[in-house]
N, C-alpha and C. Protein backbone atom coordinates (compact mmCIF):
# COMPACT_ATOMS: atom_id res chain seq x y z
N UNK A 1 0.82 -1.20 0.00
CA UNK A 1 0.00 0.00 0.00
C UNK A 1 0.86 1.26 0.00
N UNK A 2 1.81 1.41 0.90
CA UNK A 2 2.60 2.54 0.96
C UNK A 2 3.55 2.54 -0.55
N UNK A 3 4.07 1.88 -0.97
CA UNK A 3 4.90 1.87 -2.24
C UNK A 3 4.06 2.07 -3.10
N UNK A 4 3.17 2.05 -3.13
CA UNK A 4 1.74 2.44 -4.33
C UNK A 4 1.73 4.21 -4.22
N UNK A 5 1.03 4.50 -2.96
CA UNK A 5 0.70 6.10 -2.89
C UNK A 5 1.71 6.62 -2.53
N UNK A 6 3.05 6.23 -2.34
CA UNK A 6 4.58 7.24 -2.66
C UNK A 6 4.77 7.03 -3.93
N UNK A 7 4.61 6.30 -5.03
CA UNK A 7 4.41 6.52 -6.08
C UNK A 7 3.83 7.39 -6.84
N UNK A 8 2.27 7.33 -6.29
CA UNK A 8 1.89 8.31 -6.90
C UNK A 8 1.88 9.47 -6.42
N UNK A 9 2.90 9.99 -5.31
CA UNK A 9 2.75 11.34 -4.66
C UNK A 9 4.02 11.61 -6.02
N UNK A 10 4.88 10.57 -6.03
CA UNK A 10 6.09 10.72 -7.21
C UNK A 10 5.55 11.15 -8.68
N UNK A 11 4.63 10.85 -8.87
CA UNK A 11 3.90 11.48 -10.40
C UNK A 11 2.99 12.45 -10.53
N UNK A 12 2.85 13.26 -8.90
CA UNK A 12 1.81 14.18 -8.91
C UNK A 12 2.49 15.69 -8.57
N UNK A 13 4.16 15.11 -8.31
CA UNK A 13 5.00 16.27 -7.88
C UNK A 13 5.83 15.67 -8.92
N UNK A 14 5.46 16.45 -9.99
CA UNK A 14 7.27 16.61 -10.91
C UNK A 14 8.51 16.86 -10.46
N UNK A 15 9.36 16.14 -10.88
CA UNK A 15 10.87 16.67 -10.02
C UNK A 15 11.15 16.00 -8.73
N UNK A 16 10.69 15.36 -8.43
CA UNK A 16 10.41 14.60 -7.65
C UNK A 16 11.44 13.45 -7.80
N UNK A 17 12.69 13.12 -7.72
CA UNK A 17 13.42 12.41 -7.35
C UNK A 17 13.21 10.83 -7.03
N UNK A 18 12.97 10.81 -5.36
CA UNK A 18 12.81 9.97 -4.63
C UNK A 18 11.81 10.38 -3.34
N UNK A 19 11.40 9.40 -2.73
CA UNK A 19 10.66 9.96 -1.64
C UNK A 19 10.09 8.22 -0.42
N UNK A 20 10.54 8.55 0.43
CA UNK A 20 10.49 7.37 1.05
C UNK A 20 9.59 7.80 2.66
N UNK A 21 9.12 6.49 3.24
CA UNK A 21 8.60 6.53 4.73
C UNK A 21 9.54 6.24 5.46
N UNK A 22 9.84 6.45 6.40
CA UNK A 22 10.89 6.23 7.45
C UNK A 22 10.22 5.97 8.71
N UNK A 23 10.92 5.06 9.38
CA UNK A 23 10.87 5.67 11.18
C UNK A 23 11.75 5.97 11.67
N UNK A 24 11.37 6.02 13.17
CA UNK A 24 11.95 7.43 13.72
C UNK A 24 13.56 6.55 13.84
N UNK A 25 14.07 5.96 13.72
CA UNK A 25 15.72 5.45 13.60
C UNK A 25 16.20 5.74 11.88
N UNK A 26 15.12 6.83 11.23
CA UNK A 26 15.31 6.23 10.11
C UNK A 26 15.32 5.69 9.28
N UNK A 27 15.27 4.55 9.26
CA UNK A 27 15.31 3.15 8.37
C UNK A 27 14.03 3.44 7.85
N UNK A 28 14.24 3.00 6.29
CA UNK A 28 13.45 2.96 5.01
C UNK A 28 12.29 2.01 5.47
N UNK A 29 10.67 2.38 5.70
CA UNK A 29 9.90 1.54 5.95
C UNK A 29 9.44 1.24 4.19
N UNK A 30 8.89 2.17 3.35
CA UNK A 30 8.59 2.16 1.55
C UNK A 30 9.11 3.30 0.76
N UNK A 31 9.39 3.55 -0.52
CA UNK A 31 9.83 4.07 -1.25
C UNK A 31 9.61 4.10 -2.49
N UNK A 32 9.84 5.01 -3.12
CA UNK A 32 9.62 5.04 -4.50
C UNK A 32 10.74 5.97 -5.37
N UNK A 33 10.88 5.41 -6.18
CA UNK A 33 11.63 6.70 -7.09
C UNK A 33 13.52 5.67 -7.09
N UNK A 34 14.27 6.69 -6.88
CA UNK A 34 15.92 6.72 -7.30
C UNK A 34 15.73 5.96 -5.81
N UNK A 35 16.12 4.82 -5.43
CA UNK A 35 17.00 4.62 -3.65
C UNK A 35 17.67 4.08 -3.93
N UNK A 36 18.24 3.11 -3.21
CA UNK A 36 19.51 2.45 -3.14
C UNK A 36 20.11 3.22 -1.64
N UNK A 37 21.18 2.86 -1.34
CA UNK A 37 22.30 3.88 -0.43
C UNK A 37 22.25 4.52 -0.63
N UNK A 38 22.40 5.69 -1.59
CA UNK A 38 22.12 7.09 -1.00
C UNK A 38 20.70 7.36 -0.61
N UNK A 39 20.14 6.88 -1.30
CA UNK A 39 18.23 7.37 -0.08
C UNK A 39 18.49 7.03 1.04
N UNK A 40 19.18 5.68 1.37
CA UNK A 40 19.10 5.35 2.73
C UNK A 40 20.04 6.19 3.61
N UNK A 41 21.16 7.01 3.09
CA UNK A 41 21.57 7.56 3.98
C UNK A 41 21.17 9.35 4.17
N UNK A 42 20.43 9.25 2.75
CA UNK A 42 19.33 10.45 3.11
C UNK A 42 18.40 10.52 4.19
N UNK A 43 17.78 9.48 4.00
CA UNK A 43 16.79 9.04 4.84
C UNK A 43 17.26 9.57 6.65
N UNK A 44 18.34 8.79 7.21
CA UNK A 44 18.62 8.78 8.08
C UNK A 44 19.31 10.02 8.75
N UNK A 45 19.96 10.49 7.95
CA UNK A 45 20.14 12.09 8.14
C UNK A 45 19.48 13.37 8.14
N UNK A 46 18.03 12.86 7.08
CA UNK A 46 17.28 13.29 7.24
C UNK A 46 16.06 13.58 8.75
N UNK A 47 15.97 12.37 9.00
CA UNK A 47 15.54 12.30 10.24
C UNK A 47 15.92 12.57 11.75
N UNK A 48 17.36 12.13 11.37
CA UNK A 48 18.17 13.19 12.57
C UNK A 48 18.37 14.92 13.09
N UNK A 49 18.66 15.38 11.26
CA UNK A 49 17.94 16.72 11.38
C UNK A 49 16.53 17.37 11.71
N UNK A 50 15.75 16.21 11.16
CA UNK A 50 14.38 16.57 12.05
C UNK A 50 13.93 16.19 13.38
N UNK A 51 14.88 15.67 14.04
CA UNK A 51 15.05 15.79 15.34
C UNK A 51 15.46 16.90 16.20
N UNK A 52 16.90 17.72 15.35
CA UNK A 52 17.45 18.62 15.74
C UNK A 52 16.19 19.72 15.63
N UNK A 53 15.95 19.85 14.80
CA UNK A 53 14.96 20.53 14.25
C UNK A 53 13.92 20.95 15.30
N UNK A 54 13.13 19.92 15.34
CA UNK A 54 12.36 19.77 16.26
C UNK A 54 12.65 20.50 17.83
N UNK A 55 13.78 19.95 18.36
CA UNK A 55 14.21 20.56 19.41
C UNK A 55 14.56 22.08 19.31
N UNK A 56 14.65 22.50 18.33
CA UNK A 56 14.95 23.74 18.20
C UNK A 56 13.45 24.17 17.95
N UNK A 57 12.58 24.30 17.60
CA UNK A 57 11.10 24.55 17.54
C UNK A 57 10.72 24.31 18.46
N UNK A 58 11.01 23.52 19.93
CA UNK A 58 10.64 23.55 20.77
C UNK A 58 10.99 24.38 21.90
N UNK A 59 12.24 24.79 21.74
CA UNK A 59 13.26 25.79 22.34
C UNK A 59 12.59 27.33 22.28
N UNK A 60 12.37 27.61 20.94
CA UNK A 60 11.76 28.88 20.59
C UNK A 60 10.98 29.15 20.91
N UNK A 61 9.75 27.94 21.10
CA UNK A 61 8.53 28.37 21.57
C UNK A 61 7.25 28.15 20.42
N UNK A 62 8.13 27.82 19.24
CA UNK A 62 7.29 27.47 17.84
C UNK A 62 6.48 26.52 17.77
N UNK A 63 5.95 26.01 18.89
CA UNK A 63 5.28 24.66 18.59
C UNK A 63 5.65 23.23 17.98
N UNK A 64 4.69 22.58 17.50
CA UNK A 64 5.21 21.49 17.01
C UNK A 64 5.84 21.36 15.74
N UNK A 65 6.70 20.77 15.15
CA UNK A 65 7.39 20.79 14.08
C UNK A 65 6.38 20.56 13.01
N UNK A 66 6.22 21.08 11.86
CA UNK A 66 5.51 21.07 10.97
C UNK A 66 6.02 20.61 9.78
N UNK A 67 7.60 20.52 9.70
CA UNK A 67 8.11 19.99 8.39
C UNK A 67 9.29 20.65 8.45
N UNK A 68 10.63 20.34 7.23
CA UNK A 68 11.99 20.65 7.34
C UNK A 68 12.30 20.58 6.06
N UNK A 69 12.29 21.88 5.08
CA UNK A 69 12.78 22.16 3.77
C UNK A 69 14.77 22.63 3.79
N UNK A 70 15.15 21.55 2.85
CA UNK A 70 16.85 22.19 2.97
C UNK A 70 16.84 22.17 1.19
N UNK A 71 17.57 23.80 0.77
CA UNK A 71 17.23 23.77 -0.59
C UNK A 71 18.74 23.88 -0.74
N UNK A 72 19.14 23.54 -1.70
CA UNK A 72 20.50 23.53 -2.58
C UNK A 72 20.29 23.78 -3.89
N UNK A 73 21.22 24.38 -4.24
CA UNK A 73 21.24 25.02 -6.32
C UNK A 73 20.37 23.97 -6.68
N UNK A 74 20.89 22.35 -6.73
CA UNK A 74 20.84 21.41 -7.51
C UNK A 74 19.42 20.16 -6.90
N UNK A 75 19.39 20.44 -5.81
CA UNK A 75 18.30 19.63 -5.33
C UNK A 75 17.62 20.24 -3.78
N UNK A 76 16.61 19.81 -3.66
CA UNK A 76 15.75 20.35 -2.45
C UNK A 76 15.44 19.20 -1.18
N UNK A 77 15.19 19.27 -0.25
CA UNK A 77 14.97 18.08 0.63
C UNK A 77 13.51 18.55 1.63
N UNK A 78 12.60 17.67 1.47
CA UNK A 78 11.91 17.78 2.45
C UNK A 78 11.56 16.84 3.42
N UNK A 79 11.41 17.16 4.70
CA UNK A 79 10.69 15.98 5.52
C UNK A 79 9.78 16.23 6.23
N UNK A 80 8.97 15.35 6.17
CA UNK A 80 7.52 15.79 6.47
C UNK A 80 7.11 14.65 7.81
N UNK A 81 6.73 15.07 8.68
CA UNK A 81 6.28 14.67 10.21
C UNK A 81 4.95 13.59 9.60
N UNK A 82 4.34 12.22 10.06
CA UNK A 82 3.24 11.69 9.64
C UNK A 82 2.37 10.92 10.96
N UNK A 83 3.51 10.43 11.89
CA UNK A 83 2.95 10.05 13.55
C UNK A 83 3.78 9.06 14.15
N UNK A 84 3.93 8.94 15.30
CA UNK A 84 4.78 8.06 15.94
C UNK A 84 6.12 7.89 15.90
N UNK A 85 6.82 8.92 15.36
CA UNK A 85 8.35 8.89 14.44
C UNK A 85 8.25 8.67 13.60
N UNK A 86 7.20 8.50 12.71
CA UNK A 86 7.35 8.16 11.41
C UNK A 86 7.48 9.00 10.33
N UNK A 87 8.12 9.60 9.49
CA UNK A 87 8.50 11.01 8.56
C UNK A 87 8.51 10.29 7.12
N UNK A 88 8.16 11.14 5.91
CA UNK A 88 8.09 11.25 4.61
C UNK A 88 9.07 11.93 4.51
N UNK A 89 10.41 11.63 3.90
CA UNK A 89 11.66 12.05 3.25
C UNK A 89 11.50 12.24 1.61
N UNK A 90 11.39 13.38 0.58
CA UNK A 90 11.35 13.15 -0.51
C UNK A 90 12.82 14.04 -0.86
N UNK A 91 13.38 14.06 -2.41
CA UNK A 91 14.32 14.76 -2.83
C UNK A 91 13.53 15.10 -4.23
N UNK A 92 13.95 16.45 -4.25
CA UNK A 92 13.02 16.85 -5.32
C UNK A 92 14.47 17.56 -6.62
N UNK A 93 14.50 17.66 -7.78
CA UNK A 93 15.09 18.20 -8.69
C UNK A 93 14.94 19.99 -8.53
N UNK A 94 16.14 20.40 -8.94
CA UNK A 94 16.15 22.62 -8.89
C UNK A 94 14.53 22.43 -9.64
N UNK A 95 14.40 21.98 -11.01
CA UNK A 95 13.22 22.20 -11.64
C UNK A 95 11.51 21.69 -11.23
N UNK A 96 11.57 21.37 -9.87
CA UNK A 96 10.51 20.62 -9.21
C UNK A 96 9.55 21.61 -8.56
N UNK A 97 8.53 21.74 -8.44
CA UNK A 97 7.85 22.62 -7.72
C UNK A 97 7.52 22.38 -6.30
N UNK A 98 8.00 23.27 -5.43
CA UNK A 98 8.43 22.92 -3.96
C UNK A 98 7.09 22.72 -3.34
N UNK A 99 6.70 23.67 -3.90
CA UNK A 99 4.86 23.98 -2.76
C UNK A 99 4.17 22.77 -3.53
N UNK A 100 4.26 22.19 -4.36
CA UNK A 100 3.31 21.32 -5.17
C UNK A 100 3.72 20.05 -4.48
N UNK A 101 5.02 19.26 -4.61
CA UNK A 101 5.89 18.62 -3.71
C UNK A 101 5.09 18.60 -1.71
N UNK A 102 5.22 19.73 -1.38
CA UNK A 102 4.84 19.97 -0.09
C UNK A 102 3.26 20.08 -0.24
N UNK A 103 2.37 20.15 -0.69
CA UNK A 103 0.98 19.56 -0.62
C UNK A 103 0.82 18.08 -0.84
N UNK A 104 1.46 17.49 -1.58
CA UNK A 104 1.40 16.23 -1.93
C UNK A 104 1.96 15.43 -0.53
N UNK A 105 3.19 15.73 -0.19
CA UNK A 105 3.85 15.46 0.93
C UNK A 105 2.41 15.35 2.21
N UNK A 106 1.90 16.37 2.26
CA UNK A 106 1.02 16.44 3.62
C UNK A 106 0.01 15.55 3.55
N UNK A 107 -0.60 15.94 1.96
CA UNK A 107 -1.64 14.26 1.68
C UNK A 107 -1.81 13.32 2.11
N UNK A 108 -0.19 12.86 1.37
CA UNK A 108 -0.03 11.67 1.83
C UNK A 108 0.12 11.25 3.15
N UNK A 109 0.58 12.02 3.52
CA UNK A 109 0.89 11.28 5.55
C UNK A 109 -0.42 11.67 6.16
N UNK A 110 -1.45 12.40 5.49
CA UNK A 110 -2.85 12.41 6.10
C UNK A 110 -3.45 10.76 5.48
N UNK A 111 -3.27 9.99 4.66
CA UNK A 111 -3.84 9.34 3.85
C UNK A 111 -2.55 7.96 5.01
N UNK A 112 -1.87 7.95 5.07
CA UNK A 112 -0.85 7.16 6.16
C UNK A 112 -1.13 7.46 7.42
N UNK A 113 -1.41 8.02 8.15
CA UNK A 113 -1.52 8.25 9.54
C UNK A 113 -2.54 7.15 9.97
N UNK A 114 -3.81 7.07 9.83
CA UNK A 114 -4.11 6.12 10.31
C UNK A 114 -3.56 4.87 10.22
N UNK A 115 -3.06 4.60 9.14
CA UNK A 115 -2.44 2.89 9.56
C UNK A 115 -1.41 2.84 10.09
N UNK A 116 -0.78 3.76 10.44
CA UNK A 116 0.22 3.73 11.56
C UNK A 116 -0.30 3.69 12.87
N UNK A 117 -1.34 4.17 12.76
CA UNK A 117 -1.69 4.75 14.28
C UNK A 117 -2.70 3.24 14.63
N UNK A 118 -2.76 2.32 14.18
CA UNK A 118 -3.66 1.34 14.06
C UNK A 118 -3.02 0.42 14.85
């Protein structure tokens, strides 16, 4: 089920790379797109920063973490919060549309949350 609708979050956000479920250690629960080792060590770095992250949003006073965009010339990173430690990691292309990417992103972990939470 999950390798199905990260798929199609992958054909509904152009530029769109890769994009995987994680838990909270990280580790690749489904995926779609480019992985191999480097997703997986996206993945996991990814999630560590949204840890840091997190603690720093909590520090400030910002509430709960809502998500973690890191943009570079050549590629973009998002990770998206879904429940229990569990985060949506995607990598998107310079030519990808970020906000289109990041609606799709929220979708989906609305459309995942319950079966995690099950």
């Amino acid at each position: 089920m999950f390798e199905r609708l990260l798929g199609e979050l992958r054909e509904r956000a152009e530029g769109t790379q890769a994009v995987a479920l994680v838990d909270g250690d990280g580790m690749i629960v489904a995926s779609a797109g480019e992985g191999g080792e480097g997703l997986e060590i996206l993945a996991a770095a990814a999630v560590e920063f949204g840890r840091r992250a997190g603690a720093l949003a909590s520090e400030a006073a910002a509430g709960t973490l809502q998500g973690v965009i890191v943009q570079g010339d050549a590629a973009t990173v998002v990770l998206q919060p879904v429940a229990g430690g569990y985060a949506l990691v995607a990598r998107m292309g310079a030519e990808g549309l970020l906000g289109r990417l990041r609606y799709e992103l929220r979708r989906a972990a609305a459309r995942i949350r319950p079966e995690l939470e099950r």
